[in-house]
N, C-alpha and C. Protein backbone atom coordinates (compact mmCIF):
# COMPACT_ATOMS: atom_id res chain seq x y z
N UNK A 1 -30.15 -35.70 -11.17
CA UNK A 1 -30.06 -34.79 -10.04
C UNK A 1 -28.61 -34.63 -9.59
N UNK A 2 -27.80 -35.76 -9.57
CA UNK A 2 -26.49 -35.71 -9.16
C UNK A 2 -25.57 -34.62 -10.15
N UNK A 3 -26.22 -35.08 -11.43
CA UNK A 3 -25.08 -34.20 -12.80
C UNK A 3 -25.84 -32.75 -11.77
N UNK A 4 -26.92 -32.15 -11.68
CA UNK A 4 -27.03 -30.80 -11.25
C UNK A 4 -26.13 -30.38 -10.28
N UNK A 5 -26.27 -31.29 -8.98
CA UNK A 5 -25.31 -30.68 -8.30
C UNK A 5 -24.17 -30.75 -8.36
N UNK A 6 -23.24 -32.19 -8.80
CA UNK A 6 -21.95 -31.34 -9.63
C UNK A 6 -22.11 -30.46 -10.39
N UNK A 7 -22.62 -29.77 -11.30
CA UNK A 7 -22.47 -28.77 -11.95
C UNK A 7 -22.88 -27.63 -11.42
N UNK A 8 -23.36 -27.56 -10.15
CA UNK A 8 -23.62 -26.20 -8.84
C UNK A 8 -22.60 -26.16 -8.26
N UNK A 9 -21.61 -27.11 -7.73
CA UNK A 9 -20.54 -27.41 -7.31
C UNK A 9 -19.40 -26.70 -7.88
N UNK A 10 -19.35 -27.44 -9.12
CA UNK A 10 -18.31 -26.39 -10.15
C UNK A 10 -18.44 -25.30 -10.69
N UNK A 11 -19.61 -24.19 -10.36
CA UNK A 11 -19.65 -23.16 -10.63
C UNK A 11 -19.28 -22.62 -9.02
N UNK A 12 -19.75 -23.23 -7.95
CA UNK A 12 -18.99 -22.52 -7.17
C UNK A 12 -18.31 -22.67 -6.57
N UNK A 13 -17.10 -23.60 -6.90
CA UNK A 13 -15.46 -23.68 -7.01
C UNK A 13 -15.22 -22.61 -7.55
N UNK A 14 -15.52 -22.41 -8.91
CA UNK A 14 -14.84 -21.79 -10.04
C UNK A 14 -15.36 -19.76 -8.99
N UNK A 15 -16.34 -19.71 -8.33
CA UNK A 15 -16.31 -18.58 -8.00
C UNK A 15 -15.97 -18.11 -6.55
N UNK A 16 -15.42 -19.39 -5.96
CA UNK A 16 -14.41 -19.15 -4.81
C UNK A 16 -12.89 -19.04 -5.09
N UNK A 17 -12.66 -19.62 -6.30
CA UNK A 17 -11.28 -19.46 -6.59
C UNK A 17 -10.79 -17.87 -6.94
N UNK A 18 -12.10 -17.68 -7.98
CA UNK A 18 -12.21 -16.06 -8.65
C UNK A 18 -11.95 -15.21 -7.64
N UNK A 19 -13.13 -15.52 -6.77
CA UNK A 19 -12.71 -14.42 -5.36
C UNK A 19 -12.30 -14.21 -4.19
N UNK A 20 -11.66 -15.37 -4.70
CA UNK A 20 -10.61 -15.99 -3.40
C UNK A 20 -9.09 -15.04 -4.13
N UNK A 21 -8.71 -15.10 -4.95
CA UNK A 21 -7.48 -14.47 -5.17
C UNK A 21 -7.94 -12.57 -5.40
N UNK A 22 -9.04 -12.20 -5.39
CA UNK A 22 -9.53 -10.69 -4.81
C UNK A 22 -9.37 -10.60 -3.44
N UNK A 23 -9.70 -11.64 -2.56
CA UNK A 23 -9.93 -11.33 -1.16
C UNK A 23 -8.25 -11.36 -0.66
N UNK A 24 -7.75 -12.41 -0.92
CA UNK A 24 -6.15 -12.09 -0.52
C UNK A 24 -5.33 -11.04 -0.66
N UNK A 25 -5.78 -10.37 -2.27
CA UNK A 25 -4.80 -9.35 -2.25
C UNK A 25 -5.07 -7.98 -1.44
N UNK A 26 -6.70 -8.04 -1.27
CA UNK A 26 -7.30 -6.53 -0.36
C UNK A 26 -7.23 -7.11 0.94
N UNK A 27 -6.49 -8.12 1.61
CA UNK A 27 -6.40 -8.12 2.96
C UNK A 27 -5.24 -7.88 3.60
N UNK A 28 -4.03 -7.34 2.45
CA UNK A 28 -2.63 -6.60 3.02
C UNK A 28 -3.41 -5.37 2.90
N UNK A 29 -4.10 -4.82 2.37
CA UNK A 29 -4.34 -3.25 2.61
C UNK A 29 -4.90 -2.76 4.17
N UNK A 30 -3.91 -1.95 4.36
CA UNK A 30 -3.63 -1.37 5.66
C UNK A 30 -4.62 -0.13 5.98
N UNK A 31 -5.77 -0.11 6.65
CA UNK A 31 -6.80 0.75 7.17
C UNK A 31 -6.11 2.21 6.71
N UNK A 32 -6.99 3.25 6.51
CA UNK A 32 -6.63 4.91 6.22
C UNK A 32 -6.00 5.48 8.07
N UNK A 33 -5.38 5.84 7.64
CA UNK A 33 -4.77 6.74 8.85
C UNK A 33 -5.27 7.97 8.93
N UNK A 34 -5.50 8.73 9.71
CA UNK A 34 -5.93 10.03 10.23
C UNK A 34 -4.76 11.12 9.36
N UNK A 35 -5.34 12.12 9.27
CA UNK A 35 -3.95 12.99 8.56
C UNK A 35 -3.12 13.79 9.41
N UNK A 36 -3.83 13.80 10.80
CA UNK A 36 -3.07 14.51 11.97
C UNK A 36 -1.92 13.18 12.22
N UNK A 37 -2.38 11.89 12.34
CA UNK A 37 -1.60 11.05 12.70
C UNK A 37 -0.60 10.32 11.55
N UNK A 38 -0.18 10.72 10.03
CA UNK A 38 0.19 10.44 9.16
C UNK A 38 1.43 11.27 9.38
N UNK A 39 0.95 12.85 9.41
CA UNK A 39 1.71 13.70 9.97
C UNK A 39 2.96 13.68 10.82
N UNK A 40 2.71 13.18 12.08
CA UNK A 40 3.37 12.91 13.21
C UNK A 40 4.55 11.82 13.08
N UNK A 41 3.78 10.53 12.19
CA UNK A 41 4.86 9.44 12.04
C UNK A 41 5.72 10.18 10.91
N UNK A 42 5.50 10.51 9.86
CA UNK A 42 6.21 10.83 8.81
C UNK A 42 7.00 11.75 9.40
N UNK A 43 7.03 13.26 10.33
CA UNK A 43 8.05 13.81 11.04
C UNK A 43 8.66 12.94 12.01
N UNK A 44 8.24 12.05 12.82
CA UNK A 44 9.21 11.09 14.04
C UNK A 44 9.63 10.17 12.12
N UNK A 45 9.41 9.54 11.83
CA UNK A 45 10.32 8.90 10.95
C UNK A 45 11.83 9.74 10.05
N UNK A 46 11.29 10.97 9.65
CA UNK A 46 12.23 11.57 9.21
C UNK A 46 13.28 11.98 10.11
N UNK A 47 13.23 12.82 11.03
CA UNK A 47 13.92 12.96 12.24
C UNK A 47 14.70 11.97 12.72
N UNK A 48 14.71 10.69 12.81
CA UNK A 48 15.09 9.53 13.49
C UNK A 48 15.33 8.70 12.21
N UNK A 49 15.23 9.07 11.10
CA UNK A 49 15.72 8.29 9.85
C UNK A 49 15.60 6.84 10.41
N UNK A 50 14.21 6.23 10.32
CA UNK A 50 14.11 5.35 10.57
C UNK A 50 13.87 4.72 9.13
N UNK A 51 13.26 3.19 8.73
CA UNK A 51 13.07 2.50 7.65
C UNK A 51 11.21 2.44 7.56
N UNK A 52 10.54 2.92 7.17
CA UNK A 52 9.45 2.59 6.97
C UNK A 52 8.81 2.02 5.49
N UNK A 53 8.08 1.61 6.01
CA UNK A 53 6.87 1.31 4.91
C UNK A 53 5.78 2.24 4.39
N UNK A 54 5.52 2.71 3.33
CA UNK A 54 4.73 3.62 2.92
C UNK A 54 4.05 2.62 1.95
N UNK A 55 2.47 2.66 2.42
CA UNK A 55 1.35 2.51 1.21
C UNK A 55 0.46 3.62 1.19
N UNK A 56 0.59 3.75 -0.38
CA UNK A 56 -0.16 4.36 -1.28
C UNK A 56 -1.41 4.25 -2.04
N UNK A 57 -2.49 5.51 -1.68
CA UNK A 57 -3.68 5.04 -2.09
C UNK A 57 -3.50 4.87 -3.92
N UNK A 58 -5.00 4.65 -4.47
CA UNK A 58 -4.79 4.88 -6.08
C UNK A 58 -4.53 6.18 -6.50
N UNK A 59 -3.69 6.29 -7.99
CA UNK A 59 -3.64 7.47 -8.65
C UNK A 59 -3.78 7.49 -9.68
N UNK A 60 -3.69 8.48 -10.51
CA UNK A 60 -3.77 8.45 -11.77
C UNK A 60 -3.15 8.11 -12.47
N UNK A 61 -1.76 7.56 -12.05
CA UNK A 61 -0.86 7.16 -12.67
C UNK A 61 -0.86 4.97 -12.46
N UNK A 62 -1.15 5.17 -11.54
CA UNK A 62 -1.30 3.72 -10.76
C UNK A 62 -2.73 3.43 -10.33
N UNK A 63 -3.55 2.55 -10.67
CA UNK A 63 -4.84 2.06 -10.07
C UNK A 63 -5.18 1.24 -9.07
N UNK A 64 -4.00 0.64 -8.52
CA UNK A 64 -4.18 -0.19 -7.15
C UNK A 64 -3.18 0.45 -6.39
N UNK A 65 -3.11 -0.09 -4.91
CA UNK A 65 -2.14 0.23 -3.65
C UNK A 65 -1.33 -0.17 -3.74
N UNK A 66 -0.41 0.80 -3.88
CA UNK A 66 1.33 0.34 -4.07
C UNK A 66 1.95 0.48 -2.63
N UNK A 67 2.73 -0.08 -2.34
CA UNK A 67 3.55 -0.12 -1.26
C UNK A 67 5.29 0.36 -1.13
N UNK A 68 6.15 1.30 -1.03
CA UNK A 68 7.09 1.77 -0.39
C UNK A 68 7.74 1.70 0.61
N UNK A 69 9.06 1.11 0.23
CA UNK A 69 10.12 0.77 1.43
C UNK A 69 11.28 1.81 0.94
N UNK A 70 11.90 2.08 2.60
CA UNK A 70 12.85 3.12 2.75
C UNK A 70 12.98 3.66 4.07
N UNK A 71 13.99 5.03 3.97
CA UNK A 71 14.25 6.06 4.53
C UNK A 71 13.55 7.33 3.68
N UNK A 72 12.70 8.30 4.50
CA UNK A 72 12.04 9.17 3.80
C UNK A 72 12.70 10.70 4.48
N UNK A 73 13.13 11.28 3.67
CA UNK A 73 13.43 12.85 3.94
C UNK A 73 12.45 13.86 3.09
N UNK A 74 12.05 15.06 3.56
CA UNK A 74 11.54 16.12 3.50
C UNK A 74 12.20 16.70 1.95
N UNK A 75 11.64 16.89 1.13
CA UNK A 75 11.89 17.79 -0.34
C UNK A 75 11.94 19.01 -0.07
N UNK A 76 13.54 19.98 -0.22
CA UNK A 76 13.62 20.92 0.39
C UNK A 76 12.63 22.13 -0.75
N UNK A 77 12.25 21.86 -1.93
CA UNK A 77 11.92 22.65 -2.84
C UNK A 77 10.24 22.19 -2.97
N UNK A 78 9.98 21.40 -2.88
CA UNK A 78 8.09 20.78 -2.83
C UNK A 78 7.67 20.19 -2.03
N UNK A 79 6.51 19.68 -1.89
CA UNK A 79 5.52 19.10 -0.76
C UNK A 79 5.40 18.13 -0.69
N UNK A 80 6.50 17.49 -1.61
CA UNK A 80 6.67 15.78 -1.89
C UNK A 80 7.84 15.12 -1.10
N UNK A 81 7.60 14.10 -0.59
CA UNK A 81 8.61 13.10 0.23
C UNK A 81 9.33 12.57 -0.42
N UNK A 82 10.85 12.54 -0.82
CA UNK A 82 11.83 11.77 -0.93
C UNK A 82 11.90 10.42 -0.25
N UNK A 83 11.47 8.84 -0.47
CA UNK A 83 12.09 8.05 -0.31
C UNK A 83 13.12 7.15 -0.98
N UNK A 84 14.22 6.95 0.01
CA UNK A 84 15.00 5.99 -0.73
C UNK A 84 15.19 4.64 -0.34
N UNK A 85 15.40 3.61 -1.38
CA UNK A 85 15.33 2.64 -0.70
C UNK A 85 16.49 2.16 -0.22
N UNK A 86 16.97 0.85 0.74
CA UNK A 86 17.78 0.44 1.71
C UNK A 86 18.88 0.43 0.44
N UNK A 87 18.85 -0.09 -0.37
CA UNK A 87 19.91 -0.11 -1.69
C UNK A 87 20.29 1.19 -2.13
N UNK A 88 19.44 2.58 -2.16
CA UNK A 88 19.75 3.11 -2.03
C UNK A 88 20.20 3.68 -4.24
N UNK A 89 19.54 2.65 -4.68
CA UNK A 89 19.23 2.27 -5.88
C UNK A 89 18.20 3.09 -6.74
N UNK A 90 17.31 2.71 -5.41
CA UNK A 90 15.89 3.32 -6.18
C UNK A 90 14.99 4.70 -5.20
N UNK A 91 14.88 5.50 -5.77
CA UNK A 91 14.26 7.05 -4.92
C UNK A 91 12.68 7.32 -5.43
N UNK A 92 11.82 7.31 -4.62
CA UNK A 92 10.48 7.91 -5.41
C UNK A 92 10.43 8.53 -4.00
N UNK A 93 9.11 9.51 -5.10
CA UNK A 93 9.07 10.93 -5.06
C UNK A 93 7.51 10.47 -4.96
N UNK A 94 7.05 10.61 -3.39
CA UNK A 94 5.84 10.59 -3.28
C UNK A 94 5.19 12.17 -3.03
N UNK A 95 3.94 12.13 -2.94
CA UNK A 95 2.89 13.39 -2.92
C UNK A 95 1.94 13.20 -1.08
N UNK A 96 2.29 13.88 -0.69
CA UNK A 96 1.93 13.91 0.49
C UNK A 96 0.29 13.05 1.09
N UNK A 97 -0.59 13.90 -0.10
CA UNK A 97 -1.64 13.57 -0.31
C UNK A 97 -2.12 12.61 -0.33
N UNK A 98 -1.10 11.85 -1.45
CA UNK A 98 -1.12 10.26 -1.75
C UNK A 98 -1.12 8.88 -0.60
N UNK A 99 -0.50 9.27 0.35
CA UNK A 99 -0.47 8.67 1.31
C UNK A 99 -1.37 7.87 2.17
N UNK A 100 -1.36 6.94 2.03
CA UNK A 100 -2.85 6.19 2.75
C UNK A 100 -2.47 5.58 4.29
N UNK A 101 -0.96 5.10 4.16
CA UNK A 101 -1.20 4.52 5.52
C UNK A 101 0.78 4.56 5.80
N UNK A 102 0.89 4.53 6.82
CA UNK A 102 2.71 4.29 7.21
C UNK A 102 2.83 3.15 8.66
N UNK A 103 3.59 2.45 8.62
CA UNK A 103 4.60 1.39 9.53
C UNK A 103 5.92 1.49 9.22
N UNK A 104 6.70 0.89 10.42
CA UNK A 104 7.71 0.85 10.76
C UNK A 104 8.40 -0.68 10.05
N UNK A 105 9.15 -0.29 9.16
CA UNK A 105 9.65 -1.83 7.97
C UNK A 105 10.29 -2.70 9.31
């Protein structure tokens, strides 16, 4: 009886560990924002060239939530956001759409 329940034991270790490192990584994901209110920060951020944080829902190019740091300006030619980062190194070219959630870095 004892070998059973160690061996109930170690199956569910082995499936708290499994979904223990799922639950950590989906608990930085930051709730959906409204698109009226996505709106608003992304113009007060641009305007005031502040540093934000941009996460990104999935795409087709990417299958999990990516996250974006920077200064974001307006694409004078498309509907896509210019961010750059503090280095000033690295620039992506997000899709408006894409946008799942914004804070202040």
């Amino acid at each position: 009886m004892s070998k059973l329940a160690s061996e109930k034991q170690s199956i569910l270790q082995v499936f708290k560990r499994g979904y223990g490192s799922l639950f950590t990584e989906f608990s930085r994901v930051q709730p959906q924002m409204p698109k009226d209110q996505l709106q608003y920060f992304l113009k007060q951020a641009v305007k005031n060239k502040r540093k934000i944080i941009i996460q990104v829902n999935p795409t087709t190019h990417s299958q999990q939530i990516n996250e974006y740091m920077g200064t974001a300006e307006f694409s004078p030619y498309s509907t896509q956001i210019i961010l750059k980062t503090y280095s000033n190194r690295t620039t992506y070219l997000l899709n408006a759409k894409d946008i799942r959630h914004i804070r202040l870095a």
